[in-house]
C-alpha atoms as a PDB file:
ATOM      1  CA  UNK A   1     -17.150  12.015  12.813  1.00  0.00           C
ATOM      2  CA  UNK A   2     -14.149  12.811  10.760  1.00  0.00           C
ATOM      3  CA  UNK A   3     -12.208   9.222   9.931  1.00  0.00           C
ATOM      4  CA  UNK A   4      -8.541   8.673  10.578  1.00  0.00           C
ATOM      5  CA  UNK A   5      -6.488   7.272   7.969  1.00  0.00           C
ATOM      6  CA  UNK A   6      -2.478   5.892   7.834  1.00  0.00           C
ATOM      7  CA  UNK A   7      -0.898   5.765   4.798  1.00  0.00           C
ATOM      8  CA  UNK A   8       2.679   4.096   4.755  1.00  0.00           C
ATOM      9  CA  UNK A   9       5.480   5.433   2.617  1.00  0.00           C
ATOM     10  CA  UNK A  10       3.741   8.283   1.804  1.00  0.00           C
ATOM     11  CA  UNK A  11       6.702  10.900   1.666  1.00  0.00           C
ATOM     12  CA  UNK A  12       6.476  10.971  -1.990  1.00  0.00           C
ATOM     13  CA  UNK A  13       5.155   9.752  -5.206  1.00  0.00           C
ATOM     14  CA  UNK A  14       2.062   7.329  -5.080  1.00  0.00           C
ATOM     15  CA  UNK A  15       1.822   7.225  -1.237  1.00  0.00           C
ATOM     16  CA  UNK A  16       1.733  10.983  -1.009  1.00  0.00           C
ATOM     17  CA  UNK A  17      -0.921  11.281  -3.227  1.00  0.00           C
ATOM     18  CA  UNK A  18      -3.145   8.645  -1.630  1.00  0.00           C
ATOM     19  CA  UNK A  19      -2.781  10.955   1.907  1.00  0.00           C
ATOM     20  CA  UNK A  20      -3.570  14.346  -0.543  1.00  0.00           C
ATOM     21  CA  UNK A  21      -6.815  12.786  -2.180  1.00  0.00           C
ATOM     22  CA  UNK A  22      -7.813  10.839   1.486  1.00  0.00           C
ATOM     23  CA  UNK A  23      -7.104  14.171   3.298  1.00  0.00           C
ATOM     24  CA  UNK A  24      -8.949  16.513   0.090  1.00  0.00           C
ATOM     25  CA  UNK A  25     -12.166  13.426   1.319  1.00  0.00           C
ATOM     26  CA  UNK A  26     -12.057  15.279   5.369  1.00  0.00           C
ATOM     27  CA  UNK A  27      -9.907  12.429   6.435  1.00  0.00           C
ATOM     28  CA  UNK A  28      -7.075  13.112   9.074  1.00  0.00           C
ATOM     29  CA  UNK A  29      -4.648  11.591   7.470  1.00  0.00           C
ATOM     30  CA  UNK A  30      -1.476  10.300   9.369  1.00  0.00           C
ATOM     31  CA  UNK A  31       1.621  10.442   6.782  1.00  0.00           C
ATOM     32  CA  UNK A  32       4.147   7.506   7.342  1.00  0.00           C
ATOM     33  CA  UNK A  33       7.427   7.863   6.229  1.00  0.00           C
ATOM     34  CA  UNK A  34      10.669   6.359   7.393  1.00  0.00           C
ATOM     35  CA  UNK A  35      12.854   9.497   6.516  1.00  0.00           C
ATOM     36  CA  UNK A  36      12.094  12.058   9.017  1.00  0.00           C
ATOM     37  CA  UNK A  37      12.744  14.942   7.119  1.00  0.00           C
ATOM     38  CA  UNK A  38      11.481  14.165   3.925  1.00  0.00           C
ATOM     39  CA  UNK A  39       8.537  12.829   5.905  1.00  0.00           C
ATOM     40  CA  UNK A  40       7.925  16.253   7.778  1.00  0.00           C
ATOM     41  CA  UNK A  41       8.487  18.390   4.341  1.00  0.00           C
ATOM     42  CA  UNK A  42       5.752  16.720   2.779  1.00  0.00           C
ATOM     43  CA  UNK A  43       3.168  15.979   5.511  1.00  0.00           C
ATOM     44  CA  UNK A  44       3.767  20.014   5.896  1.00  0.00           C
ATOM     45  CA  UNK A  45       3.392  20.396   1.911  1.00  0.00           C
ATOM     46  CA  UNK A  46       0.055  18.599   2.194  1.00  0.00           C
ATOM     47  CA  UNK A  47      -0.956  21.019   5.063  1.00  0.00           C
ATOM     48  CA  UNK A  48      -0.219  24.070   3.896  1.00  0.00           C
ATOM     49  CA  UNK A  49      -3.022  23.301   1.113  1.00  0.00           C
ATOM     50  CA  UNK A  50      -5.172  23.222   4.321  1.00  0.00           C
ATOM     51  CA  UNK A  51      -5.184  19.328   4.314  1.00  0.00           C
ATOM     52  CA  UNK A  52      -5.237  17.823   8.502  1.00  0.00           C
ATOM     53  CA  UNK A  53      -2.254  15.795   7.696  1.00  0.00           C
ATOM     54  CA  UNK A  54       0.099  14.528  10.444  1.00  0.00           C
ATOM     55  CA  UNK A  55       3.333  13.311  10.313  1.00  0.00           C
ATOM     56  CA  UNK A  56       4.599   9.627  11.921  1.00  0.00           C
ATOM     57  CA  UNK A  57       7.924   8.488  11.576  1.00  0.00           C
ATOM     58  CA  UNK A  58       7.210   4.587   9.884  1.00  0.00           C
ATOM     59  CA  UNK A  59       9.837   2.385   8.858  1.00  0.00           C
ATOM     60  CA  UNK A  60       8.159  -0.731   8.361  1.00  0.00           C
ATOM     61  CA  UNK A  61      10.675  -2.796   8.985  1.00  0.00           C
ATOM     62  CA  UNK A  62      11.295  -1.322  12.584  1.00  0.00           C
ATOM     63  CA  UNK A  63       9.445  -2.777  14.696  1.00  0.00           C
ATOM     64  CA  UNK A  64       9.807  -0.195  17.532  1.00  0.00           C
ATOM     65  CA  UNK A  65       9.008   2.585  15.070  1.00  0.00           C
ATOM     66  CA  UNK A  66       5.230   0.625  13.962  1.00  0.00           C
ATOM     67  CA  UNK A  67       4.579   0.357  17.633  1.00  0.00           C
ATOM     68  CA  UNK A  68       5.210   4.406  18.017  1.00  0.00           C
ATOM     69  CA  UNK A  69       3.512   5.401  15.476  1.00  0.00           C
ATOM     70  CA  UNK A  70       0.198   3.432  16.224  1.00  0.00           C
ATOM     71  CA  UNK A  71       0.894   4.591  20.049  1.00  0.00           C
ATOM     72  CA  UNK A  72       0.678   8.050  18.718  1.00  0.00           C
ATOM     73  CA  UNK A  73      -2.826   7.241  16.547  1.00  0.00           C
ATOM     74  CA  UNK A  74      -4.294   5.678  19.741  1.00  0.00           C
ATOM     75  CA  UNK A  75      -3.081   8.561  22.040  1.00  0.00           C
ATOM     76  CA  UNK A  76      -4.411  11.510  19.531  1.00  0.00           C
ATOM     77  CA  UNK A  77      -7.546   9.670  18.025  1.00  0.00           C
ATOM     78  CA  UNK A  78      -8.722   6.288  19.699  1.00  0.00           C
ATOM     79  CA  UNK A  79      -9.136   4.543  16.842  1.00  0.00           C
ATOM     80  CA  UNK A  80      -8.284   4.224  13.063  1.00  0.00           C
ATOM     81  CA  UNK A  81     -10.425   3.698  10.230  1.00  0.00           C
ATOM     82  CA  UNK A  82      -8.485   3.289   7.027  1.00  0.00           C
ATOM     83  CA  UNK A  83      -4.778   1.677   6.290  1.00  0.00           C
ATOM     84  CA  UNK A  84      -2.992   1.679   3.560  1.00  0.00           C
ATOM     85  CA  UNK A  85       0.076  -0.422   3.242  1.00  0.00           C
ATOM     86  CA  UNK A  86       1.817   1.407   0.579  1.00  0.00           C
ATOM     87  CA  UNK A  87       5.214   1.431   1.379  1.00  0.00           C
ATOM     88  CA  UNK A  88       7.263  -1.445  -0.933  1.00  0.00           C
ATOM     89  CA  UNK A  89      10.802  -1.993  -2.883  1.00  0.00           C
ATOM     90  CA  UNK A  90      12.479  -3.590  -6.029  1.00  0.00           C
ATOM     91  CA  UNK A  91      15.540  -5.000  -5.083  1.00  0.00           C
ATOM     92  CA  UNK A  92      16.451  -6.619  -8.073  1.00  0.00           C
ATOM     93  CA  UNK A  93      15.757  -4.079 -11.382  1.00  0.00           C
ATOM     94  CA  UNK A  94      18.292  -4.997 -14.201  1.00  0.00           C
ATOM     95  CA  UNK A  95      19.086  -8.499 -13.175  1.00  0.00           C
ATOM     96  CA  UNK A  96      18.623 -11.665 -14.723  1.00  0.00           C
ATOM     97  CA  UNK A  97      17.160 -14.104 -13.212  1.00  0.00           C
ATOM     98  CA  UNK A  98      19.704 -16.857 -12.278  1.00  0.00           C
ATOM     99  CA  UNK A  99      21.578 -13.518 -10.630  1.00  0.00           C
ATOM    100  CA  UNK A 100      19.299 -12.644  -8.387  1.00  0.00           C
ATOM    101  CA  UNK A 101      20.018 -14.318  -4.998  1.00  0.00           C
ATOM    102  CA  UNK A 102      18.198 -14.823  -1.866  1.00  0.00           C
ATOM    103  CA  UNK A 103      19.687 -11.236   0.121  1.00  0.00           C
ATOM    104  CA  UNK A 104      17.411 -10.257  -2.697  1.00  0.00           C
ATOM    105  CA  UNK A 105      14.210 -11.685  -1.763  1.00  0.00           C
ATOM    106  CA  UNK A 106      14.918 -11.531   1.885  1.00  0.00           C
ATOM    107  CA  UNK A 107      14.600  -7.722   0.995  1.00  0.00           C
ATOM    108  CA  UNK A 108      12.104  -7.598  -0.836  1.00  0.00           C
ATOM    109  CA  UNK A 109      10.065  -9.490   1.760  1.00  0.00           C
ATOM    110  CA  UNK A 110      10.826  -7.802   4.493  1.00  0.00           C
ATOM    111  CA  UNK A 111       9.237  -4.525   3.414  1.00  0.00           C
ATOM    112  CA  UNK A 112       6.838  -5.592   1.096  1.00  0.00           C
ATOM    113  CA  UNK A 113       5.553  -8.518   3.359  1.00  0.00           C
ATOM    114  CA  UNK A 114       6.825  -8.888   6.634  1.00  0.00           C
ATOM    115  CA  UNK A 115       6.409  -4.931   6.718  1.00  0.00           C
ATOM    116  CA  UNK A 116       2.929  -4.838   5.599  1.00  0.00           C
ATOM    117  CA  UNK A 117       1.983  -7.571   8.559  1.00  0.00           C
ATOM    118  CA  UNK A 118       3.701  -5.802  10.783  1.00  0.00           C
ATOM    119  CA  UNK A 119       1.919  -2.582  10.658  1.00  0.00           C
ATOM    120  CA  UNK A 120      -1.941  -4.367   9.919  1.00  0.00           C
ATOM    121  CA  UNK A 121      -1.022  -6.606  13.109  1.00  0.00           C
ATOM    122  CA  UNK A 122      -0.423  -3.546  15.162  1.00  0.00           C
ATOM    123  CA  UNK A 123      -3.030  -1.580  13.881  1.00  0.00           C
ATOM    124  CA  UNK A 124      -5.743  -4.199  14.353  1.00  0.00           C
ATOM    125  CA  UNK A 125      -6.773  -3.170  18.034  1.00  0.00           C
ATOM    126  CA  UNK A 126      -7.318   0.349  16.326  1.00  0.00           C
ATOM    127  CA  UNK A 127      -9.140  -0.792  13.799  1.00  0.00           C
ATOM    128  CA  UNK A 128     -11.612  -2.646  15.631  1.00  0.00           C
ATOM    129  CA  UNK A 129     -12.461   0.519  17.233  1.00  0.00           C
ATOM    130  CA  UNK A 130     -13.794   1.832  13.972  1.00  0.00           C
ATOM    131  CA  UNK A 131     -17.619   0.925  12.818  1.00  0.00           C
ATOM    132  CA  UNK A 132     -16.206   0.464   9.212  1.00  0.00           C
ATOM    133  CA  UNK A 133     -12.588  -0.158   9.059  1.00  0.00           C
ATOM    134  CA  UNK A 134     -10.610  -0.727   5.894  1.00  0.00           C
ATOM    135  CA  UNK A 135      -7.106  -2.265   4.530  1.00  0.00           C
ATOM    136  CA  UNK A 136      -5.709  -1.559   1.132  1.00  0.00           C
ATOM    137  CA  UNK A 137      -2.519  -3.156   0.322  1.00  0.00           C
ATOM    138  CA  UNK A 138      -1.128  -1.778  -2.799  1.00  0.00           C
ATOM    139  CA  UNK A 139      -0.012  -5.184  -4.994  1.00  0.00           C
ATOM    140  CA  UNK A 140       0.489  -5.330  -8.842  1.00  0.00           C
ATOM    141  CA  UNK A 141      -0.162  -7.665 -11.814  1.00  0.00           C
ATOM    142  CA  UNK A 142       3.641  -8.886 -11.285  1.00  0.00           C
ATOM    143  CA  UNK A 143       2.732 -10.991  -8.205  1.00  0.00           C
ATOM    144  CA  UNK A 144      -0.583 -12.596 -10.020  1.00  0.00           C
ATOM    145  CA  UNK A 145       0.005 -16.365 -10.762  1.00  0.00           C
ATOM    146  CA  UNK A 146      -2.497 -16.515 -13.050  1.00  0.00           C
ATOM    147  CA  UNK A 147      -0.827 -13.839 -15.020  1.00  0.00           C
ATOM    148  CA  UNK A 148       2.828 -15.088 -14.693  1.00  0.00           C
ATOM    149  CA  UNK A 149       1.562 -18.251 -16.153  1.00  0.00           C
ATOM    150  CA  UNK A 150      -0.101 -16.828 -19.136  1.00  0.00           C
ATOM    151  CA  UNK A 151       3.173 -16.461 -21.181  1.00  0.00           C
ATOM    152  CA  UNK A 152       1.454 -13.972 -23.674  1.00  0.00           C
ATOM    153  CA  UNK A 153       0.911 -11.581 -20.639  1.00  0.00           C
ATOM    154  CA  UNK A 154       4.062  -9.151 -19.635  1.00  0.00           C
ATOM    155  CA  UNK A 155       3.964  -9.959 -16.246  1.00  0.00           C
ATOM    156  CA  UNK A 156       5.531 -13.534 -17.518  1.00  0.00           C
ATOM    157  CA  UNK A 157       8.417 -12.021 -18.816  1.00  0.00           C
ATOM    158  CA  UNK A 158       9.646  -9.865 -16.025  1.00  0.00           C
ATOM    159  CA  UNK A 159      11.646 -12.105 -14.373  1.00  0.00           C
ATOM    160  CA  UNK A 160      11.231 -10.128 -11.276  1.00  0.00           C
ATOM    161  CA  UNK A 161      11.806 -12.825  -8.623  1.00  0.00           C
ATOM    162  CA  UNK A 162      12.169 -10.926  -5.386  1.00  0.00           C
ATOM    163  CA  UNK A 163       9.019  -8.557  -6.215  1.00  0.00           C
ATOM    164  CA  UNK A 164       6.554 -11.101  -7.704  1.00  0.00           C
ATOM    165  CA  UNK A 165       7.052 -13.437  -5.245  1.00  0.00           C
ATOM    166  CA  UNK A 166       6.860 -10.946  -2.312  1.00  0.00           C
ATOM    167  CA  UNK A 167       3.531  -9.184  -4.146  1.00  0.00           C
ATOM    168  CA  UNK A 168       2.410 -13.138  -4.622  1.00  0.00           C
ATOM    169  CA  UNK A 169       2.769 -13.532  -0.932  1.00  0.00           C
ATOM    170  CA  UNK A 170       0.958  -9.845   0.126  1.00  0.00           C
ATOM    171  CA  UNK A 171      -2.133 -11.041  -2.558  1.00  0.00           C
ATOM    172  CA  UNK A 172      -2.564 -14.290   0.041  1.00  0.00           C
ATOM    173  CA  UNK A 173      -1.780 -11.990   3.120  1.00  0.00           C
ATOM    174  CA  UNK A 174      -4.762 -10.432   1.787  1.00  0.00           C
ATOM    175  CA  UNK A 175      -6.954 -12.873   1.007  1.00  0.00           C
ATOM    176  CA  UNK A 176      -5.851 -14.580   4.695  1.00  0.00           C
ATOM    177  CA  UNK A 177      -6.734 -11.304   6.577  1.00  0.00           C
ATOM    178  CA  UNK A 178     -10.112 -10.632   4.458  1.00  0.00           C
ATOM    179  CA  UNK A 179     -11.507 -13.987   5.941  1.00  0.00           C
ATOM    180  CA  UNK A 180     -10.124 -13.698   9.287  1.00  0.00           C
ATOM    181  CA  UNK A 181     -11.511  -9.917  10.045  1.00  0.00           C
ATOM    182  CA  UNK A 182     -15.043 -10.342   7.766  1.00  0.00           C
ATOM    183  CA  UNK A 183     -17.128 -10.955  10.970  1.00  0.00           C
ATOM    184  CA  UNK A 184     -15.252  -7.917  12.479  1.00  0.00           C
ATOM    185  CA  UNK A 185     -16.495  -5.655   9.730  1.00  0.00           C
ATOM    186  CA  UNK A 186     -12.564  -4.717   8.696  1.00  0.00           C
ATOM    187  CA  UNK A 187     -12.373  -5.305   4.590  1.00  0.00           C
ATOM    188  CA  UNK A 188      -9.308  -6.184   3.277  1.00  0.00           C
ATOM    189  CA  UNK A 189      -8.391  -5.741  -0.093  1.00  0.00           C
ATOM    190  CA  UNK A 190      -5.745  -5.263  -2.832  1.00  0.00           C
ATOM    191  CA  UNK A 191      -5.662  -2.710  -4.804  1.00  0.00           C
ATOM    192  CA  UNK A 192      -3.269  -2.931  -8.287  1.00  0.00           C
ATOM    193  CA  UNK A 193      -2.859   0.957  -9.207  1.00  0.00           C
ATOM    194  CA  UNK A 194      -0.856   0.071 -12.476  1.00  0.00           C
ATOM    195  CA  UNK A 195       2.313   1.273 -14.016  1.00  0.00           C
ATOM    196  CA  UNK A 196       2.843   4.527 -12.198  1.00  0.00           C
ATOM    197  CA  UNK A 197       6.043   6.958 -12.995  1.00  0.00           C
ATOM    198  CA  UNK A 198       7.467   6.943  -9.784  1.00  0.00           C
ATOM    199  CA  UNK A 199      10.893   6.654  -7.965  1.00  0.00           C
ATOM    200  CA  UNK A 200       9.643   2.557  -7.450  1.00  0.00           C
ATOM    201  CA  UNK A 201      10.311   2.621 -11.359  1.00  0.00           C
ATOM    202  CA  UNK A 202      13.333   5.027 -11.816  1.00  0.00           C
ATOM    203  CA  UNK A 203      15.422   2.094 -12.565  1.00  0.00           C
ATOM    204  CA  UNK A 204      13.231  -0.244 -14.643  1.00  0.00           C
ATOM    205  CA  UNK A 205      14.567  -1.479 -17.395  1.00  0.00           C
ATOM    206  CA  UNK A 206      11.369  -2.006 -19.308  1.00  0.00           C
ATOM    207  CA  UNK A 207       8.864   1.409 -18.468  1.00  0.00           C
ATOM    208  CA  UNK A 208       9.604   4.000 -15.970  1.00  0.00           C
ATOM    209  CA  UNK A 209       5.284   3.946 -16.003  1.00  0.00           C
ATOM    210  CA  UNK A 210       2.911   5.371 -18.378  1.00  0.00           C
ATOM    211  CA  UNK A 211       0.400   6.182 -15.564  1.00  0.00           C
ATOM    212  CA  UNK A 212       0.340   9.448 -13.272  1.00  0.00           C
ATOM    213  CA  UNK A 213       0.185   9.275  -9.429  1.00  0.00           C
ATOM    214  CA  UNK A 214      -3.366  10.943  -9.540  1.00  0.00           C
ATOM    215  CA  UNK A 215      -4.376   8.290 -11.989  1.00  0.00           C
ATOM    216  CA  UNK A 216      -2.337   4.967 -10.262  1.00  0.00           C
ATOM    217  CA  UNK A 217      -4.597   6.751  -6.336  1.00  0.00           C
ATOM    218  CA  UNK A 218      -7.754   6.070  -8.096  1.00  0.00           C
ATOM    219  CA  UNK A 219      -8.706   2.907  -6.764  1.00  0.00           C
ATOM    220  CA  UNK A 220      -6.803   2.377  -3.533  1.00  0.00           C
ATOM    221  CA  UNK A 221      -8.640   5.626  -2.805  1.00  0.00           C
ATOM    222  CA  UNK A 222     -11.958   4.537  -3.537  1.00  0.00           C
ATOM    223  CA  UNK A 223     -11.148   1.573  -1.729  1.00  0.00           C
ATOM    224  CA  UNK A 224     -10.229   3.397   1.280  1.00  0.00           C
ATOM    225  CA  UNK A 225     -13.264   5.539   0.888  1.00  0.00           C
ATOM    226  CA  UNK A 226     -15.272   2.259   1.344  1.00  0.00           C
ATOM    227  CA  UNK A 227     -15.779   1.205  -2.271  1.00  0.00           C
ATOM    228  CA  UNK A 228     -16.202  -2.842  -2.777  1.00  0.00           C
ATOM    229  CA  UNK A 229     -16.817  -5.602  -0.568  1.00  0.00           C
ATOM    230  CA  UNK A 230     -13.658  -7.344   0.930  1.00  0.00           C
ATOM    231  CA  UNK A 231     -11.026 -10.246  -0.291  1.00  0.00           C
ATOM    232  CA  UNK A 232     -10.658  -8.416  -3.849  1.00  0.00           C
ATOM    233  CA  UNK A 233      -7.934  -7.543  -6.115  1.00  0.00           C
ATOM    234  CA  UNK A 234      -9.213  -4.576  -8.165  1.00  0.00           C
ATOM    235  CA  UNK A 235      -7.728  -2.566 -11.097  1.00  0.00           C
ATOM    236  CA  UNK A 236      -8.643   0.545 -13.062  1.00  0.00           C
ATOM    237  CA  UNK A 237     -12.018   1.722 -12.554  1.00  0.00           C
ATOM    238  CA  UNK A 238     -14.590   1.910 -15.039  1.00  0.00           C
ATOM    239  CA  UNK A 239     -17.242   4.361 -13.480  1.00  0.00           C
ATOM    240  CA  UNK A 240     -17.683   3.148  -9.955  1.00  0.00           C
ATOM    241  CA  UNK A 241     -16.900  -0.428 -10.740  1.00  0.00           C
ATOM    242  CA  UNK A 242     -13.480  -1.546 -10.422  1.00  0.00           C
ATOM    243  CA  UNK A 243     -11.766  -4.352 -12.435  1.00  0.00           C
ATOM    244  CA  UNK A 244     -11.054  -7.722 -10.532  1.00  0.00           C
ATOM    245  CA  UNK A 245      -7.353  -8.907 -11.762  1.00  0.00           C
ATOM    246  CA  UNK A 246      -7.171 -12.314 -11.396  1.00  0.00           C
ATOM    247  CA  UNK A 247      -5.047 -13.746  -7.943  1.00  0.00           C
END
């Protein structure tokens, strides 16, 4: 039985890949993507290479548009096996610290938080149709405390309020989720692809990324593909083991 997959964001860059490599697994891969067009270019990109990839109009932040788009999943499949909450912002790239203001992190959380439980609260009836469900939220280093306290570590040094607070607040999302849903059989994980050259970065003022989008897919794909147990925040993989960065 072929498993059904949503990927959020997924228009371009990182997200896009994630639905190529899910869809290159046998997956049927539902392609979320809050620009219509852009989102029906690619998802018919990704078919034409002969992937079963299927368009749904996501905006995270829409609450009308989340309940559509898992309407849709129900209506066509009956159940979904695999989310990934990929979609997330920088609001505040090139600022200093004391000017980044709370419009800031109100955006920030709104997609990268609020979104994320938005779309893993509606999908959760789906879910628990599947006999092995999974949840990758894509996080980063920048939202580990125990990084941001280690002042020889980059993360410290940011000074990206709005993200690493909002990627603090998905890792315990995660962690909160993982224990609620283990006696379900839904794992929940992080998954920390690393410093990818994307349009996320275009505006960085420290690395646009050193890391491709087939490398930064690695393990949120494995992940999705049922790798690991649940409640984890893994990083580059070493063979089939993935490293744990620290919450």
């Amino acid at each position: 039985m072929t498993d059904i997959a949503l990927v959020t964001g997924a228009n371009k860059g990182l997200g896009k890949e994630i639905t190529r490599r899910l869809a290159a697994e046998g997956l049927t891969v539902y392609l979320g993507a809050r620009d219509e067009t852009r989102g029906r270019v690619a998802a018919g990109e990704l078919r034409a290479e002969g992937l079963d990839v299927r368009f749904a109009r996501l905006d995270v932040t829409v609450r009308e548009q989340v309940d559509a788009a898992v309407r849709t999943i129900d209506e066509e499949c009956g159940r979904l096996d695999v989310l990934v909450n990929n979609a997330g912002i920088v609001t505040e790239w090139g600022l200093p610290v004391e000017g980044i203001t709370e419009d800031h992190l109100r955006r920030a959380f709104e997609v990268n938080v609020l979104g994320t439980v938005a779309v893993t609260r509606a999908c959760l009836p789906l879910l628990r149709r599947s006999k092995d469900a999974r949840v990758v939220n894509l996080s980063s280093p920048l939202g580990s405390l125990t990084l941001l306290d280690d002042p020889e570590h980059p993360a410290a040094s940011r000074g990206l309020l709005a993200y690493s607070s909002s990627k603090a607040a998905l890792n315990a999302v995660t962690l909160v989720y993982a224990e609620a849903l283990r006696d379900a059989g839904i794992r929940v994980n992080a998954a920390n692809p690393g410093l990818v050259a994307t349009d996320l970065n275009a505006d960085s003022p420290f690395s646009r990324g050193t890391r491709t989008v087939e490398e930064g897919a690695e393990v949120p794909v494995r992940l999705a593909l049922g790798a690991g147990g649940t409640g984890g925040f893994h990083g580059s993989m070493e063979g089939d083991v993935a490293e744990r960065v620290p919450w």
